[in-house]
Protein backbone atom coordinates (compact mmCIF):
# COMPACT_ATOMS: atom_id res chain seq x y z
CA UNK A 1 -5.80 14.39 24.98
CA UNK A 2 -4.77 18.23 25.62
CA UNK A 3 -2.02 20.17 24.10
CA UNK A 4 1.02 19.64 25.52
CA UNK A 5 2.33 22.91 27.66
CA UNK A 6 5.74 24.47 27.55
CA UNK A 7 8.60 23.05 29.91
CA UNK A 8 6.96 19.63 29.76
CA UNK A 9 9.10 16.39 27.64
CA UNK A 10 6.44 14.12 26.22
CA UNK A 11 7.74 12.58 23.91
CA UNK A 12 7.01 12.43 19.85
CA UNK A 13 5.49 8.72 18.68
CA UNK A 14 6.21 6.94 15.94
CA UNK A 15 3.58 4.30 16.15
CA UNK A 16 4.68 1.32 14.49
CA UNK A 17 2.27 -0.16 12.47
CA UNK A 18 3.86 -2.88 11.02
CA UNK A 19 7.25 -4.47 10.12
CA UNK A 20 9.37 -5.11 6.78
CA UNK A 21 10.45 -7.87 5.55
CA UNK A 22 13.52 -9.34 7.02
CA UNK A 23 15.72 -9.05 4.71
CA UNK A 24 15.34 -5.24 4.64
CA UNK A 25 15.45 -5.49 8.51
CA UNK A 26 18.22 -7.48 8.59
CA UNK A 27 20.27 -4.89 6.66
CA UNK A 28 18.72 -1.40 7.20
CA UNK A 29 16.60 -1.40 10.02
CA UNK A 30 12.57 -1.23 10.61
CA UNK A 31 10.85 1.79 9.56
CA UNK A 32 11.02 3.28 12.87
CA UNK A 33 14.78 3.22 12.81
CA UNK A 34 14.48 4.96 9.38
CA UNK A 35 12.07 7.67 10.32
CA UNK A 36 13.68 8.62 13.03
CA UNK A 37 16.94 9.13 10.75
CA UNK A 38 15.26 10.97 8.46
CA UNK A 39 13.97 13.07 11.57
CA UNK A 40 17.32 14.53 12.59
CA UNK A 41 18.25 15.81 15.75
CA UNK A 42 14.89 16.28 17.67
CA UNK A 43 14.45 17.99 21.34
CA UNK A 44 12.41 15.75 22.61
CA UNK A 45 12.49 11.84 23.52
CA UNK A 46 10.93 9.67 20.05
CA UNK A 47 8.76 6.58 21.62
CA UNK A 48 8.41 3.83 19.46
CA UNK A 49 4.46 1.78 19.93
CA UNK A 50 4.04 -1.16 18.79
CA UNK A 51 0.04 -1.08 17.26
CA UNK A 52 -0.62 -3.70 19.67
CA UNK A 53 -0.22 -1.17 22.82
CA UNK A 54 -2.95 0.67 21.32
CA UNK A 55 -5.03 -1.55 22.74
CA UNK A 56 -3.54 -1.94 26.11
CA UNK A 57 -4.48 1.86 26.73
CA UNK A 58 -1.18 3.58 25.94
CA UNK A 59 -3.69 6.26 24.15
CA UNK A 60 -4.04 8.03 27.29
CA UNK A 61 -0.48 9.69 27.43
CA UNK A 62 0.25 13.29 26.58
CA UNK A 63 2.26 13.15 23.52
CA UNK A 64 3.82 16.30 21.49
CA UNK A 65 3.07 14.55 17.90
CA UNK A 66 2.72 11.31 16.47
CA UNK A 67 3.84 9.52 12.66
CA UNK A 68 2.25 6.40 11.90
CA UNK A 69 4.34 4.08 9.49
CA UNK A 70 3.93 1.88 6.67
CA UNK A 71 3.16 -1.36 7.46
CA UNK A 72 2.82 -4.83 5.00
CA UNK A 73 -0.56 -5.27 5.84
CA UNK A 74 -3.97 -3.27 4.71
CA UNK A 75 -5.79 -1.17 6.20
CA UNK A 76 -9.44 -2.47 5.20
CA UNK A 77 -8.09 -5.95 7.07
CA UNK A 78 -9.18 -4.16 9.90
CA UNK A 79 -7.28 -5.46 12.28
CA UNK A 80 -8.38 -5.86 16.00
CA UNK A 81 -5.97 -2.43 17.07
CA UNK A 82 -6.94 -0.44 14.37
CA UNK A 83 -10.28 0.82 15.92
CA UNK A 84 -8.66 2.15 18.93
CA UNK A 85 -5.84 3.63 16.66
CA UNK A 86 -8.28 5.71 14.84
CA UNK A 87 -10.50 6.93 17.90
CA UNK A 88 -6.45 8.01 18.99
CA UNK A 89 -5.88 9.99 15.69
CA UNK A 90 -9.50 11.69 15.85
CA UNK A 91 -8.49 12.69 19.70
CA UNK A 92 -5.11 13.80 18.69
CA UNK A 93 -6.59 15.95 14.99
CA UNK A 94 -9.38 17.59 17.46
CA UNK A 95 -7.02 18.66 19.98
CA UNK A 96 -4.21 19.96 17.38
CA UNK A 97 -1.36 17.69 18.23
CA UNK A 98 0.71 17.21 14.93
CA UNK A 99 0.36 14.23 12.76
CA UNK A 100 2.14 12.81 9.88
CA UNK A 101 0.59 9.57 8.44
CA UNK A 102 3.27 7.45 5.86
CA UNK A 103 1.88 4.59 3.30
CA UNK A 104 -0.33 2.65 5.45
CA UNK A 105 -0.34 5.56 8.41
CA UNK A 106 -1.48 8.33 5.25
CA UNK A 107 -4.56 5.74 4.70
CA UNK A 108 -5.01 5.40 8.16
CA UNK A 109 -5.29 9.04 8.95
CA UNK A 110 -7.61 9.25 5.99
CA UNK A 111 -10.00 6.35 7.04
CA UNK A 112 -9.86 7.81 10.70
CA UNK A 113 -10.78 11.19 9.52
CA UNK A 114 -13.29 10.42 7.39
CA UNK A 115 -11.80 9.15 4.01
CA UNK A 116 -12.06 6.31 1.82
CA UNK A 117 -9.40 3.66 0.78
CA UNK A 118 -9.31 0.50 -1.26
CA UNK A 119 -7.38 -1.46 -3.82
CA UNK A 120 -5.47 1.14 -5.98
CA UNK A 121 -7.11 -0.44 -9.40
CA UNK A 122 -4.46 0.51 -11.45
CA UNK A 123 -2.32 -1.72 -9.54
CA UNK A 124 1.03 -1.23 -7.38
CA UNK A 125 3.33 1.54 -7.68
CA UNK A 126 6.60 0.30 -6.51
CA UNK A 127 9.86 1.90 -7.22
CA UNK A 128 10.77 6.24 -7.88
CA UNK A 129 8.17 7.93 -9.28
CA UNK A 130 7.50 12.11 -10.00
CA UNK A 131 4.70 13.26 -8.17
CA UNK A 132 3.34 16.84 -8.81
CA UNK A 133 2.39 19.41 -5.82
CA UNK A 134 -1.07 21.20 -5.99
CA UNK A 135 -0.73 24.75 -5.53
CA UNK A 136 -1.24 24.51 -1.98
CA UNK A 137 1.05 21.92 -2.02
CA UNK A 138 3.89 24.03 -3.13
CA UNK A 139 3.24 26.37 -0.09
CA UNK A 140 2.50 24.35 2.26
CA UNK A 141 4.87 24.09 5.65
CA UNK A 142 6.32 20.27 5.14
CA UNK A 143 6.76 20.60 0.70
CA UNK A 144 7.38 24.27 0.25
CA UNK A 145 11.50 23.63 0.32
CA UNK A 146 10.74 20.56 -2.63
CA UNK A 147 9.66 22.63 -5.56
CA UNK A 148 6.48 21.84 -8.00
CA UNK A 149 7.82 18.25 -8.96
CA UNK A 150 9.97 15.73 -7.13
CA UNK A 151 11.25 11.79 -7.25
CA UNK A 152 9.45 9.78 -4.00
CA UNK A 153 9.56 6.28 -3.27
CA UNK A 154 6.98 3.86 -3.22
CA UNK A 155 5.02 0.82 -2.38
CA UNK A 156 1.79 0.36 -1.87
CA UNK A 157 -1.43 -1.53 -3.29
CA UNK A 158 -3.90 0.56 -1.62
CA UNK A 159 -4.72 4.70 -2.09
CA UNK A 160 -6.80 7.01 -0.57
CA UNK A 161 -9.51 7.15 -2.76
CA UNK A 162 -11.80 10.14 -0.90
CA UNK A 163 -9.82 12.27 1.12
CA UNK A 164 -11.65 13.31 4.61
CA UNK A 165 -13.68 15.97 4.69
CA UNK A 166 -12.45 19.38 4.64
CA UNK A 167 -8.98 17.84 3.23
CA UNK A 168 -6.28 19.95 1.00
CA UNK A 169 -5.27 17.57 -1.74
CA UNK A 170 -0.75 18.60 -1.78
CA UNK A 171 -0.01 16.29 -4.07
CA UNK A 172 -0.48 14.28 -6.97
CA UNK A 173 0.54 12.09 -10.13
CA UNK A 174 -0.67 9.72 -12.56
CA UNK A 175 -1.36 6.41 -10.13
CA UNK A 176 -2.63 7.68 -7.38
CA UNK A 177 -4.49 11.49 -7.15
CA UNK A 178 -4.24 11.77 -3.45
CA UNK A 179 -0.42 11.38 -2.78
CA UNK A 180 -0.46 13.83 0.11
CA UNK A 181 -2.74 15.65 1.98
CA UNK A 182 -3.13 18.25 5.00
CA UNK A 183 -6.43 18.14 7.30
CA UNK A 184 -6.48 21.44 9.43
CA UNK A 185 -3.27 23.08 9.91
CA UNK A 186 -1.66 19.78 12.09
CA UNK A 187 -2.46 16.72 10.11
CA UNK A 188 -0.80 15.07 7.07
CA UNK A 189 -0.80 12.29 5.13
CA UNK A 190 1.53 11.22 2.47
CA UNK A 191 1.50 7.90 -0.18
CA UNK A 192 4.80 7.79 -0.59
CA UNK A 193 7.99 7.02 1.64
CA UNK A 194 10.34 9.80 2.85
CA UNK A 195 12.45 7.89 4.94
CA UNK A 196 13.46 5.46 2.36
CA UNK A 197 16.97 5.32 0.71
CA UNK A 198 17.53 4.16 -2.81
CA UNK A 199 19.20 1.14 -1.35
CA UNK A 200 16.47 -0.01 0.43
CA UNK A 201 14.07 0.24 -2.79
CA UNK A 202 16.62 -1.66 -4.62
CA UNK A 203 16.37 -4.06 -2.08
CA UNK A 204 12.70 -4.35 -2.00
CA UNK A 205 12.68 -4.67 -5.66
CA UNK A 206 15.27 -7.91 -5.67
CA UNK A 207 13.10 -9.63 -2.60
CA UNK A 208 9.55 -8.58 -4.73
CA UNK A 209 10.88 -9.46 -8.11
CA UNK A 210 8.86 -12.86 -8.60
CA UNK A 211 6.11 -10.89 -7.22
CA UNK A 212 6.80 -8.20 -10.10
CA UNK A 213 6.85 -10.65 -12.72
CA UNK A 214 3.72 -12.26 -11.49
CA UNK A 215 1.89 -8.65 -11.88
CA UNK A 216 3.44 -8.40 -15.36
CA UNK A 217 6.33 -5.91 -14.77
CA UNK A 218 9.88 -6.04 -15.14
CA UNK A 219 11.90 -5.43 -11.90
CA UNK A 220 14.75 -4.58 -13.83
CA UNK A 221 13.11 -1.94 -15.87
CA UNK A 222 11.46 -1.07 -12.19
CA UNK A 223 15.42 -0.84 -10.65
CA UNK A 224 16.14 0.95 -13.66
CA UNK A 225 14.26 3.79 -12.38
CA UNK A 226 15.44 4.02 -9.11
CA UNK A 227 16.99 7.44 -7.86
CA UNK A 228 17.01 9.64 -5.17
CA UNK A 229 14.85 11.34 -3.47
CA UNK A 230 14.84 14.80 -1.78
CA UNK A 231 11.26 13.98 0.46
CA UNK A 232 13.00 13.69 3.80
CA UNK A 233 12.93 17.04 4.01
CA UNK A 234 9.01 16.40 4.93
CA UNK A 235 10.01 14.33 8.01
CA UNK A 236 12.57 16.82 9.17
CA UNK A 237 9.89 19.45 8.39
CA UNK A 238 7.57 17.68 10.76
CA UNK A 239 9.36 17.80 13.55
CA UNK A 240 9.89 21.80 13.51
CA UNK A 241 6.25 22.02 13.41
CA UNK A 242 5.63 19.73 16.36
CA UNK A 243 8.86 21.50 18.37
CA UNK A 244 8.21 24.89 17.14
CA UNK A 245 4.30 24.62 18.41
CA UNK A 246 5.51 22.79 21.98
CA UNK A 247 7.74 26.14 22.23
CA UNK A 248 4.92 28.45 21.75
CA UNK A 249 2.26 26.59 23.53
């Protein structure tokens, strides 16, 4: 994989690593749909693939960037495509093309590069939470606009427990230590969701709540919580990168 040169249009991938529930589809979308929202206007054509194409070779296209979304699964199930997947993201990191891992796509970047995840054992973090930028958090290029502190959205049972090597850790907070991170100057992974509304939390918290109850929470207490979140701004962030650096390249 080469960096793309000016006056071509490859196109910027979401890879699509998994689906929501239906309900959430039903009424909002998939996460593609929602990234790409939360992307704004881009330059350049957005190509949704399906992990299962990884393995049918689609690897071998020149592509401008690529974010990798959440999915329902894990990524220690190891499942048949994700092999390929990361021999893509090492191929992609070594050549410079931008990346932005999400939730499952952070972890996968992480475990591609290097890292270490497993079963957060402190549980699931599910709902708003504050998480805390690391000084080179607060200047780096995709959190510099969000201040020290901010509200994300979550949902996950597994973290990043080592980052890869060379990693900056970018953020932080109590649950998980390794809520984003930057490998190199192209490649970041963050814990938390940026293209999620508060509507669709609240909606994942009403489908989840016997699940809640079963972990010993209180979905209620967990909806109480809920607000809004200013961490699009890392997705819309992303794609200046990957279009300012096709412009120069």
């Amino acid at each position: 994989m080469t960096a793309n040169s000016a006056g071509k249009r490859e196109p910027l991938v979401i890879l699509k690593s998994g689906v929501a529930e239906p309900e959430i589809v039903a009424r909002f979308g998939d996460f593609e749909d929602w990234i790409k929202t939360a992307l704004g206007e881009v330059d350049r054509p957005v190509a949704i693939v399906d992990c299962d194409k990884i393995l049918g070779g689609f690897a071998r296209i020149d592509i401008v960037g690529l974010i990798i979304t959440g999915a329902n699964e894990m990524v220690t199930d190891n499942a048949p495509w994700l092999e390929p997947a990361r021999e893509w993201i090492r191929s992609l990191h070594s050549n410079g093309v931008p990346i932005l891992g999400i939730c499952f796509g952070h972890q996968l970047l992480a475990q591609a590069l290097g890292g270490v995840v497993g079963y957060n054992p402190a549980g699931k973090e599910q709902g708003t939470a504050m998480i805390r930028c690391t000084e080179e958090g607060r200047t780096d290029v995709l959190f510099a606009a969000l201040g020290e502190e901010f509200p994300v959205q979550e949902s996950h049972w597994q973290s990043v427990f080592q980052m890869p090597p060379g990693a900056v850790r970018l953020a932080s907070n109590q649950m998980d230590i390794n809520q984003a991170f930057r490998v190199g100057n192209t490649s970041w992974g963050v814990q938390f969701h940026p293209e999620f509304t508060t509507q669709m939390v609240r909606e994942y918290v009403t489908i989840q709540a016997a699940e809640i109850r079963g972990r010993g929470e209180d979905p209620d207490e967990i909806r109480s919580r809920i607000s809004s979140s200013p961490a699009g701004a890392v997705l819309s962030a992303f794609s200046k990168v990957v279009f300012e650096r096709n412009r120069c390249g």
